[in-house]
C-alpha atoms as a PDB file:
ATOM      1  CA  UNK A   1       0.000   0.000   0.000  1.00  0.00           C
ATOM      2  CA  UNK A   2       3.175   2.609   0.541  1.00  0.00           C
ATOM      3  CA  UNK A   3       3.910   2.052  -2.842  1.00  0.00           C
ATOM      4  CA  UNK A   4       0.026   3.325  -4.040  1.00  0.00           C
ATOM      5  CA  UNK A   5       0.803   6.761  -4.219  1.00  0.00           C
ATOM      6  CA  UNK A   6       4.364   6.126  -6.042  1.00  0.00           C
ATOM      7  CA  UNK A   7       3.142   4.118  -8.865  1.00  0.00           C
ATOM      8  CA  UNK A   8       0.435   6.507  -9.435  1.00  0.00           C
ATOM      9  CA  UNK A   9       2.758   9.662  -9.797  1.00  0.00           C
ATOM     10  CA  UNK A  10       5.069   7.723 -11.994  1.00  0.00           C
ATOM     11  CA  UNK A  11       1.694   7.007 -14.494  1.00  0.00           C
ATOM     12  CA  UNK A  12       1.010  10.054 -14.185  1.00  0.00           C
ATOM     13  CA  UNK A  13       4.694  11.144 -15.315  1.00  0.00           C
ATOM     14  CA  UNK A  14       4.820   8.799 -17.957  1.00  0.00           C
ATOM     15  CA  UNK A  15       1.524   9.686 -19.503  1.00  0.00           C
ATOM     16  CA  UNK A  16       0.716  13.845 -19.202  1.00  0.00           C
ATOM     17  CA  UNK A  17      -3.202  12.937 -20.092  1.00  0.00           C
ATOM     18  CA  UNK A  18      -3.707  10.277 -18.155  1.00  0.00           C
ATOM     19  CA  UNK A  19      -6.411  11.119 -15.530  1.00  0.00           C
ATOM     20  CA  UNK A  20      -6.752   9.242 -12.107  1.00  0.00           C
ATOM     21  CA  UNK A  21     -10.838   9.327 -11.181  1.00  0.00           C
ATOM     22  CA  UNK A  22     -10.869   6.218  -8.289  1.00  0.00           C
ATOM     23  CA  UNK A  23      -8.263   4.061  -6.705  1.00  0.00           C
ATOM     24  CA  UNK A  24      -8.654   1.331  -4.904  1.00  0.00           C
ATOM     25  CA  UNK A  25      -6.949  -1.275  -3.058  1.00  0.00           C
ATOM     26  CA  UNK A  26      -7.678  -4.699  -3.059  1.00  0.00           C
ATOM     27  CA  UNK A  27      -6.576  -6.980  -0.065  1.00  0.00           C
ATOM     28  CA  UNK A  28      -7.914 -10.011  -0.426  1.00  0.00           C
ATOM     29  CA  UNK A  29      -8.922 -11.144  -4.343  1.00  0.00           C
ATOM     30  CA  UNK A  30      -9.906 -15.157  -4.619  1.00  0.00           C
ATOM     31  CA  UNK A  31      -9.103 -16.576  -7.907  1.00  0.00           C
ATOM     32  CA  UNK A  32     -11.855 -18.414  -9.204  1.00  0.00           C
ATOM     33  CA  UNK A  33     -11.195 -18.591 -12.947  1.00  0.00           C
ATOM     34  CA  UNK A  34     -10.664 -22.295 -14.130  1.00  0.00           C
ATOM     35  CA  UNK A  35     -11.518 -23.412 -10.790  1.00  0.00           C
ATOM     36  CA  UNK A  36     -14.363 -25.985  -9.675  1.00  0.00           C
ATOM     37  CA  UNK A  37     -16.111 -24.857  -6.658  1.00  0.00           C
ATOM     38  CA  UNK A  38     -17.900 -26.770  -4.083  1.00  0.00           C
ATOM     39  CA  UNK A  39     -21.118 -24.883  -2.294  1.00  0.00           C
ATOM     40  CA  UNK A  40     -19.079 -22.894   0.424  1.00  0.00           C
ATOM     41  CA  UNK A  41     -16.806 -21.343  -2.445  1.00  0.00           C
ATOM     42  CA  UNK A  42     -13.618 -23.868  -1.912  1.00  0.00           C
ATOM     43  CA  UNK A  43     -11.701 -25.456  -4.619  1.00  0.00           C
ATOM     44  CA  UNK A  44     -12.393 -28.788  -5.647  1.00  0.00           C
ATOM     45  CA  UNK A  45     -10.568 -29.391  -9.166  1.00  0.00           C
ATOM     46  CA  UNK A  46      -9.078 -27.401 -11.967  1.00  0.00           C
ATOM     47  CA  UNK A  47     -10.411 -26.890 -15.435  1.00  0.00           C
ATOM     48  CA  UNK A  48      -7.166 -24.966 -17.482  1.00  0.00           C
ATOM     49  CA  UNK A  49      -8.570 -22.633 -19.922  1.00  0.00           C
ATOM     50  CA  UNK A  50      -7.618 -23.248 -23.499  1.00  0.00           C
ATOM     51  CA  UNK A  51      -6.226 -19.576 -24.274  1.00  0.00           C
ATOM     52  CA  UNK A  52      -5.916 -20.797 -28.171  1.00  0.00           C
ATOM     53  CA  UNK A  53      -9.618 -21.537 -28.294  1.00  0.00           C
ATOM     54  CA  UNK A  54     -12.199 -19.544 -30.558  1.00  0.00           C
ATOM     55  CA  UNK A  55     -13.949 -17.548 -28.132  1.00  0.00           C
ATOM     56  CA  UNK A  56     -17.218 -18.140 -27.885  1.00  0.00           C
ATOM     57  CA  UNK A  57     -20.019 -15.848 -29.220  1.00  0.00           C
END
């Protein structure tokens, strides 16, 4: 979190228009994509994502 107010002043350095309108910072972020979840949220298995699949439409 001490570094928060660093990394936004170097953005803001690197890119003149860039415009800052919310932060905020995120503690705690559970990972749920490719994961099989069991009724109380925990993991129970794995599906990897094929990132050279069509997407679908």
């Amino acid at each position: 979190m001490d570094d928060a107010l660093r990394l936004e002043t170097q953005l803001a350095a690197a890119h003149p228009s860039l415009d800052v309108v919310d932060r905020v910072i995120t503690l705690r972020h559970d990972k749920l994509l490719g994961r099989l979840l069991d009724p109380y949220g925990r993991s129970t298995g794995v599906v990897p994502p094929d990132v050279w699949a069509e997407p679908a439409i």
